[in-house]
Protein backbone atom coordinates (compact mmCIF):
# COMPACT_ATOMS: atom_id res chain seq x y z
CA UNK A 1 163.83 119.31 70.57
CA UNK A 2 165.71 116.17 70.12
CA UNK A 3 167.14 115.18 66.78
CA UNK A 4 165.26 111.79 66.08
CA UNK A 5 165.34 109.35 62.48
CA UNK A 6 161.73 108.58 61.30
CA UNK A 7 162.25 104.99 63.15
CA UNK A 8 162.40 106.49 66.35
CA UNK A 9 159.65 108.54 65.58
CA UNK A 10 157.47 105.52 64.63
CA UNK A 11 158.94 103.92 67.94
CA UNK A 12 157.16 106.93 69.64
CA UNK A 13 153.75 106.24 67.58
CA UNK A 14 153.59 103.07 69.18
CA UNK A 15 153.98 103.85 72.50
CA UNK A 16 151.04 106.33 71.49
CA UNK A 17 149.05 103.27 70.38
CA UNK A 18 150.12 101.08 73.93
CA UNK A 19 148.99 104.13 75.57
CA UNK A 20 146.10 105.05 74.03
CA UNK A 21 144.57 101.46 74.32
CA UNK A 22 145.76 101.62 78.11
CA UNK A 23 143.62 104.86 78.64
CA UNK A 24 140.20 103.11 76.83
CA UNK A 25 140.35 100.72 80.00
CA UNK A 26 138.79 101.53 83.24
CA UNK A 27 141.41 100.98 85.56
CA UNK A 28 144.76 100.99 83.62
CA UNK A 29 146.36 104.37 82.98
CA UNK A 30 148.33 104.95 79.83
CA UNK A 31 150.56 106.91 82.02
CA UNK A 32 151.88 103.57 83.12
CA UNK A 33 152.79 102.98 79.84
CA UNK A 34 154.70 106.14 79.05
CA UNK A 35 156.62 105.63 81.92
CA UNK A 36 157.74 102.13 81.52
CA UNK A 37 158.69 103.23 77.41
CA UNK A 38 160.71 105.74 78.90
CA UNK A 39 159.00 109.14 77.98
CA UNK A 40 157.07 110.56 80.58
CA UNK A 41 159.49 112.69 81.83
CA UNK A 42 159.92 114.05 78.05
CA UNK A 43 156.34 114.07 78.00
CA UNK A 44 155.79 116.29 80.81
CA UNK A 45 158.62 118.51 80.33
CA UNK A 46 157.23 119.17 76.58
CA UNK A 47 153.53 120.19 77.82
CA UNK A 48 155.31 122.43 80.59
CA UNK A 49 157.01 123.83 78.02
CA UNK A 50 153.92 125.30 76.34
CA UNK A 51 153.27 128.70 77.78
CA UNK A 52 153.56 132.23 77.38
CA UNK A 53 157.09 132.16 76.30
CA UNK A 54 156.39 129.44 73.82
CA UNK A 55 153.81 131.79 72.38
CA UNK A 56 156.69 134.75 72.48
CA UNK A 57 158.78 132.66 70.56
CA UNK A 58 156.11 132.12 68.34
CA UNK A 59 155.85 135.55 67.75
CA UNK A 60 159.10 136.99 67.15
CA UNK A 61 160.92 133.98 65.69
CA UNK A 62 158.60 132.46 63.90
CA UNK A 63 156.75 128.92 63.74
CA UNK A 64 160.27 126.97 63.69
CA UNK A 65 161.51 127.85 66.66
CA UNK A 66 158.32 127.48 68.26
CA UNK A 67 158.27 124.16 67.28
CA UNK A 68 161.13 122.98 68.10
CA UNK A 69 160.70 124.75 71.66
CA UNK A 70 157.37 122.47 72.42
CA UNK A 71 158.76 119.39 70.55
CA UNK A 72 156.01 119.44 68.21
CA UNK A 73 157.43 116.37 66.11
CA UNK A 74 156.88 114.30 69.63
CA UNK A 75 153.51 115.49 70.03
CA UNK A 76 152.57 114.69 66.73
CA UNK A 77 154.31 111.13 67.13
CA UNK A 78 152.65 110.60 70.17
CA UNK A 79 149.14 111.73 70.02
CA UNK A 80 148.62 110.10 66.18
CA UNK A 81 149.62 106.94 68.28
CA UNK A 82 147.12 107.82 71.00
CA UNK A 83 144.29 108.79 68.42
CA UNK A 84 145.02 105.88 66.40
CA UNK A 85 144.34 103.54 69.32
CA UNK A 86 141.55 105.46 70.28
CA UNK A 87 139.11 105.57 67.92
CA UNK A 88 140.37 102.05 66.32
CA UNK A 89 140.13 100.19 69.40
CA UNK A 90 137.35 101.76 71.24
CA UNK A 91 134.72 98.60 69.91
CA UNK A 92 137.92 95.89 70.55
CA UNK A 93 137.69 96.98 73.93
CA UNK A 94 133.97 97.05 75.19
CA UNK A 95 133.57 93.51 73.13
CA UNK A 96 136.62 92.28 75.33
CA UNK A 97 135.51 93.73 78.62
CA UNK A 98 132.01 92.33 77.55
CA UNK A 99 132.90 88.68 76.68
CA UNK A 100 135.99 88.26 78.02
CA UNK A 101 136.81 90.07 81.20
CA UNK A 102 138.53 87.65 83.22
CA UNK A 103 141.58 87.01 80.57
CA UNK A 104 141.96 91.42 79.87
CA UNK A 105 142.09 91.71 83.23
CA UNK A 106 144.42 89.27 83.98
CA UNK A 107 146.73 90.65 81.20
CA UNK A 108 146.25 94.31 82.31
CA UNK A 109 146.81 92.87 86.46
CA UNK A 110 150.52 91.49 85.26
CA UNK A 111 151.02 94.53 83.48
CA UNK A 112 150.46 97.10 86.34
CA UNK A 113 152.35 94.58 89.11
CA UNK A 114 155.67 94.67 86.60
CA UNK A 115 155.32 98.46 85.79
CA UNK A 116 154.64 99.28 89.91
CA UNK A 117 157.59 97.19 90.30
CA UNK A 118 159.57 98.77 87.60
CA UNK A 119 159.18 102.15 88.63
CA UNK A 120 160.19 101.28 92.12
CA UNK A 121 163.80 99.88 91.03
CA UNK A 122 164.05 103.33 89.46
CA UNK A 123 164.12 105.08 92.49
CA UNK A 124 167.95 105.73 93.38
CA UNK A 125 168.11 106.39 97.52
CA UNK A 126 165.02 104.46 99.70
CA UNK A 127 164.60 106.05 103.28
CA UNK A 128 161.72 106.23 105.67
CA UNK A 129 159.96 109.40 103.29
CA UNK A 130 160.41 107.58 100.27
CA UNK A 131 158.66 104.35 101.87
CA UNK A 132 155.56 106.52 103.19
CA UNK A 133 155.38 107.29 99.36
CA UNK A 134 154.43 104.15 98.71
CA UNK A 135 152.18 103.67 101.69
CA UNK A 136 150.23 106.81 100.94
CA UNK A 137 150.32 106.66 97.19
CA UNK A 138 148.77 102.52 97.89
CA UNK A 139 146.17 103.95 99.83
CA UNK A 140 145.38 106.37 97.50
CA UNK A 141 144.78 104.35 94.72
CA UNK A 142 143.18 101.80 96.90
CA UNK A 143 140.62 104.50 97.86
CA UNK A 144 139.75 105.84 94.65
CA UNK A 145 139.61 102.56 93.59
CA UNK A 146 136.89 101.60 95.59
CA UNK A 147 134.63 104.23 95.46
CA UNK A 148 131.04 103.50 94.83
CA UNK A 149 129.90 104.43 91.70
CA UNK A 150 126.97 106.75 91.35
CA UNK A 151 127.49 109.86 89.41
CA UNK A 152 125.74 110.72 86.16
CA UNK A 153 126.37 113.43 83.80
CA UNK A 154 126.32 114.18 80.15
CA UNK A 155 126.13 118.04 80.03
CA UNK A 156 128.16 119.95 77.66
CA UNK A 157 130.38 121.72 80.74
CA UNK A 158 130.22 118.41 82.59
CA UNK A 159 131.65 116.51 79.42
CA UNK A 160 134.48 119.57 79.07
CA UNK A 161 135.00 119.08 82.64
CA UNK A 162 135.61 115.49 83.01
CA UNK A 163 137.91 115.65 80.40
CA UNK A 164 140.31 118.52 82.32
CA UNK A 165 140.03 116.04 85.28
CA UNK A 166 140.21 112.63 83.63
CA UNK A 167 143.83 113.90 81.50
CA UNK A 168 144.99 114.82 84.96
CA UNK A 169 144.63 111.53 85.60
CA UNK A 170 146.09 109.21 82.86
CA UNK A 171 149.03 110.72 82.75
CA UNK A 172 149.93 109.36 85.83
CA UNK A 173 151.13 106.06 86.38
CA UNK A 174 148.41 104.25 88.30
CA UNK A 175 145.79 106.42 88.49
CA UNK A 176 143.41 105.21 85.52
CA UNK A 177 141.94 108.26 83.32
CA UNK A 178 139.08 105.85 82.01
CA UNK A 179 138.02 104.76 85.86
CA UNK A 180 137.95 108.30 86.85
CA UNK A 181 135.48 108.92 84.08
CA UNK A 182 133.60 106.13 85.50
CA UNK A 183 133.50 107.81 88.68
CA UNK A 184 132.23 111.34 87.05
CA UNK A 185 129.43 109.28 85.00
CA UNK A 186 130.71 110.24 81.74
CA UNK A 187 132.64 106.89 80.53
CA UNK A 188 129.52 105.67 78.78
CA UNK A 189 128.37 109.01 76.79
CA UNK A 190 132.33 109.35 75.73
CA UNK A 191 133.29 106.51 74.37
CA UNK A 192 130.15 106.30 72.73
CA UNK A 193 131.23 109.31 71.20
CA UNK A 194 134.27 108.09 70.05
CA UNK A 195 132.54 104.98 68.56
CA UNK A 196 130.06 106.99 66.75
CA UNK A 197 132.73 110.21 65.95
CA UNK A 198 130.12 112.24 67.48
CA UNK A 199 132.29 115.75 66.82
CA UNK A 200 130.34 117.36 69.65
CA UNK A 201 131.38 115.08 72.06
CA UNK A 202 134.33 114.73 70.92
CA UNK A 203 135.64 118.37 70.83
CA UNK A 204 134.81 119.34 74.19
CA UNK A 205 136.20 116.08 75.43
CA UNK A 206 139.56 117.17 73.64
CA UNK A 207 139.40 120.98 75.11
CA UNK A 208 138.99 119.90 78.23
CA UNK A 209 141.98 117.70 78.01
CA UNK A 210 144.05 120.44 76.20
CA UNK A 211 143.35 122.62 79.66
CA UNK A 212 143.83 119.78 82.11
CA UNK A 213 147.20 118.64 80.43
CA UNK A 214 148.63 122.29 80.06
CA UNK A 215 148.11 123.39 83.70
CA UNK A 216 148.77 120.05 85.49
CA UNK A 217 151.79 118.90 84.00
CA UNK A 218 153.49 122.25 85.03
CA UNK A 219 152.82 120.93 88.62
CA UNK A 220 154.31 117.39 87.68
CA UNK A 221 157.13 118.90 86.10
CA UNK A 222 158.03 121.03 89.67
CA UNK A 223 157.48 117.67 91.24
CA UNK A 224 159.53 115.60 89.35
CA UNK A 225 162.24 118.23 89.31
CA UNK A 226 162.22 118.97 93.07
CA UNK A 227 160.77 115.89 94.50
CA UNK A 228 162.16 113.13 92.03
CA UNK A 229 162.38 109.58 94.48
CA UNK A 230 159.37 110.77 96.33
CA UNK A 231 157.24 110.94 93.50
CA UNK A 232 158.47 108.14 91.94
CA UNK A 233 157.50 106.02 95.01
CA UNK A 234 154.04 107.62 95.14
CA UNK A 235 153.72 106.64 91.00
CA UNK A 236 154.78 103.24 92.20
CA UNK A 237 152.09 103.00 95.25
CA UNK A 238 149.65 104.16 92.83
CA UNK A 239 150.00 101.31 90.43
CA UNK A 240 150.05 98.85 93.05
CA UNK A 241 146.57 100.67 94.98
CA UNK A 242 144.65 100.57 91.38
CA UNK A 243 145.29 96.56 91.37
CA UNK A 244 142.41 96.42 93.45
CA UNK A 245 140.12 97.89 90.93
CA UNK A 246 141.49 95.10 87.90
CA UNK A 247 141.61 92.08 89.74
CA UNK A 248 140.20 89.76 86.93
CA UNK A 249 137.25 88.02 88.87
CA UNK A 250 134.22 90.04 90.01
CA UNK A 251 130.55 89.53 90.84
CA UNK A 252 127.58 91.89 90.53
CA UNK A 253 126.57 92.12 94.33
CA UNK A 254 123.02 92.51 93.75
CA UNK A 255 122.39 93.59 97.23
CA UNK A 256 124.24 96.96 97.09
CA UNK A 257 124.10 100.17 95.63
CA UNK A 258 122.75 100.77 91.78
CA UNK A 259 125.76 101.95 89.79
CA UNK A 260 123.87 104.57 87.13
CA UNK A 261 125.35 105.03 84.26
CA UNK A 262 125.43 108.48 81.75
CA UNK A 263 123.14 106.74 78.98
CA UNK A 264 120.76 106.33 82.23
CA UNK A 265 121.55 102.68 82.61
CA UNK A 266 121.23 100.79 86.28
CA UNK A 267 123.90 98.22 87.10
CA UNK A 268 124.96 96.30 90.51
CA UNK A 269 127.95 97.05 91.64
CA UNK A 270 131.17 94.36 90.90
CA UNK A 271 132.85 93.02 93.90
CA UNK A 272 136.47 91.45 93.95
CA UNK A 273 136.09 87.18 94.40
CA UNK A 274 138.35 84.67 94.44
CA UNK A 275 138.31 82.35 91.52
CA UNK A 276 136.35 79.86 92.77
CA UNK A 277 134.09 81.84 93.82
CA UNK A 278 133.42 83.81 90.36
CA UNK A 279 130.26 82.96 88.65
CA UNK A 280 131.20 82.38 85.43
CA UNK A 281 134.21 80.26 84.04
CA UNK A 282 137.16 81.67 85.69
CA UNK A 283 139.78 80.30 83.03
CA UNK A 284 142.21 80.31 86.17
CA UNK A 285 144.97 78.38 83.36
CA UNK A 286 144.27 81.32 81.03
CA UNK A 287 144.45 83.85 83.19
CA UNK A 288 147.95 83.10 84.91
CA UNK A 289 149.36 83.09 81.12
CA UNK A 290 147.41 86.28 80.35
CA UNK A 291 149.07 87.96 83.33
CA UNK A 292 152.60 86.45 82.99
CA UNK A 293 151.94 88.16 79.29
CA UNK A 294 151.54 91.17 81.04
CA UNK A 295 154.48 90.80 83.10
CA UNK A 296 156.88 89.81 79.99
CA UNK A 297 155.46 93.19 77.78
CA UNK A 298 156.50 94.93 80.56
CA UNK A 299 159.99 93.75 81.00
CA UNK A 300 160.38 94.11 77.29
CA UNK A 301 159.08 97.92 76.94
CA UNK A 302 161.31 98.77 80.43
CA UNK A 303 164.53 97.37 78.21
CA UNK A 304 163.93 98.99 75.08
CA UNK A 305 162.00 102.42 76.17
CA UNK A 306 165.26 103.92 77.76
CA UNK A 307 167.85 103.33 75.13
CA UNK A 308 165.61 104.16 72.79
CA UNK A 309 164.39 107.57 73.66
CA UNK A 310 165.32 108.68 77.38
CA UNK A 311 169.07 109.14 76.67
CA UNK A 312 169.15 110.35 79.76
């Protein structure tokens, strides 16, 4: 466990806040934002560090050295960050993505270009495997991205579920947690249970996350330690596949599928426009300075996140 003052501590709270507000969004993955900050690596090797031996230590050394094997001070910092966000910005959110979709879009479309970007200048030796990354991880995203939604679901196991797939996804970069709840039907039913701290809801969200988190991230962990450059070109095809699903200006089709929601409501389905063609103001001016605002938060969380806490 690393030795860190109470400032960088508070530095890791807010990246739990960025993250946790990322996650709330269908289509933005607060994975993106742990690894532009400069702690998903730390991040993945502290969940794959909670196992059977953890629990050993646990047993014959006592509580200290358990926690300092799992880096329970970064798990605090990070997931009172994450919680905050969570349950404080849950109604921001849905009255943003309700009356003004174009300009959190916009922001969230700079903010996933930069951090694809980012991660790609991270990767230290490009050759042709490293390049198919991208492709594949692109097409990937691009894919899940636009699937048609038509899943319901709001089941006890189905809620425990989603949540063991969902974590899987926002903790990686590009790969929204919040869309793939969208997919599974259960995006409505949970963060209405977030808004209205329904405890039911809530806990088996949570366990389900808890057993998503602990056996994936051992897989990431292999990954990153085996595979590093290929997976960081994947990550960075990811982020630019899932632009497809936040481009800021999109009309209900009205002549497609029924997208039905857990609560049991019917929607049309949202196609990507061009600005002109978006019914609605498309706040074109607004939008370019939303997503250069995305672009600059970037550039300013990839120069501090390293220094900060990688010290790699």
């Amino acid at each position: 466990m690393k030795n860190r003052t109470i400032f960088q501590h508070l530095g890791i709270t807010l990246r739990g806040i960025a993250m946790g507000a990322a996650d709330v969004i269908p289509g933005v993955s607060g994975g993106t934002i742990a690894f532009i900050t400069g702690i998903y690596e730390e991040l993945i090797d502290s969940l794959s560090n909670i196992n059977l031996k953890a629990l050993k230590t646990l047993k014959n050394d006592g509580i200290k050295a358990f926690w300092s094997q799992v880096n329970g001070n970064f798990f605090v910092a990070l997931f009172l960050g994450i919680a905050i966000s969570v349950f404080s910005l849950a109604k921001l959110v849905t009255f943003l993505l309700e009356n003004h979709p174009v300009l959190l879009w916009s922001f969230f479309f700079g903010l996933v270009l930069a951090s694809g970007l980012l991660i790609m200048k991270t990767i230290r030796k490009w050759n042709v495997v490293n390049v198919f990354g991208i492709i594949i991880g692109t097409a990937i995203a691009g894919f899940i991205s636009s699937i048609e939604v038509t899943a319901s679901g709001g089941d006890s196991w189905y809620i425990l579920l989603s949540g063991a797939i969902a974590i899987c996804a926002m903790i990686l970069p590009g790969i929204s947690g919040a869309f793939i709840l969208v997919l599974l039907g259960s995006y409505d039913i949970v963060i209405s249970g977030i808004k209205d701290v329904d405890l039911k809801i809530i806990g088996l969200f949570a366990v389900g996350c808890v057993i998503g988190l602990l056996s994936f991230s051992r897989l990431l962990k292999y990954l990153f330690d085996h595979f590093k450059s290929f997976v960081l070109a994947l990550l960075s095809g990811f982020l630019f596949g899932s632009l497809w699903k936040i481009w800021p200006w999109k009309n209900k089709t009205g002549d497609g599928p029924l997208v039905v929601h857990s609560n049991g409501k019917e929607d049309w389905m949202m196609t990507n426009v061009m600005p002109e063609n978006y019914i609605g103001h498309d706040q074109l001016g607004y939008a370019i300075l939303f997503a250069i605002l995305g672009l600059v938060v970037v550039l300013l969380m990839g120069f501090v996140g390293p220094k900060d806490l990688r010290n790699n």
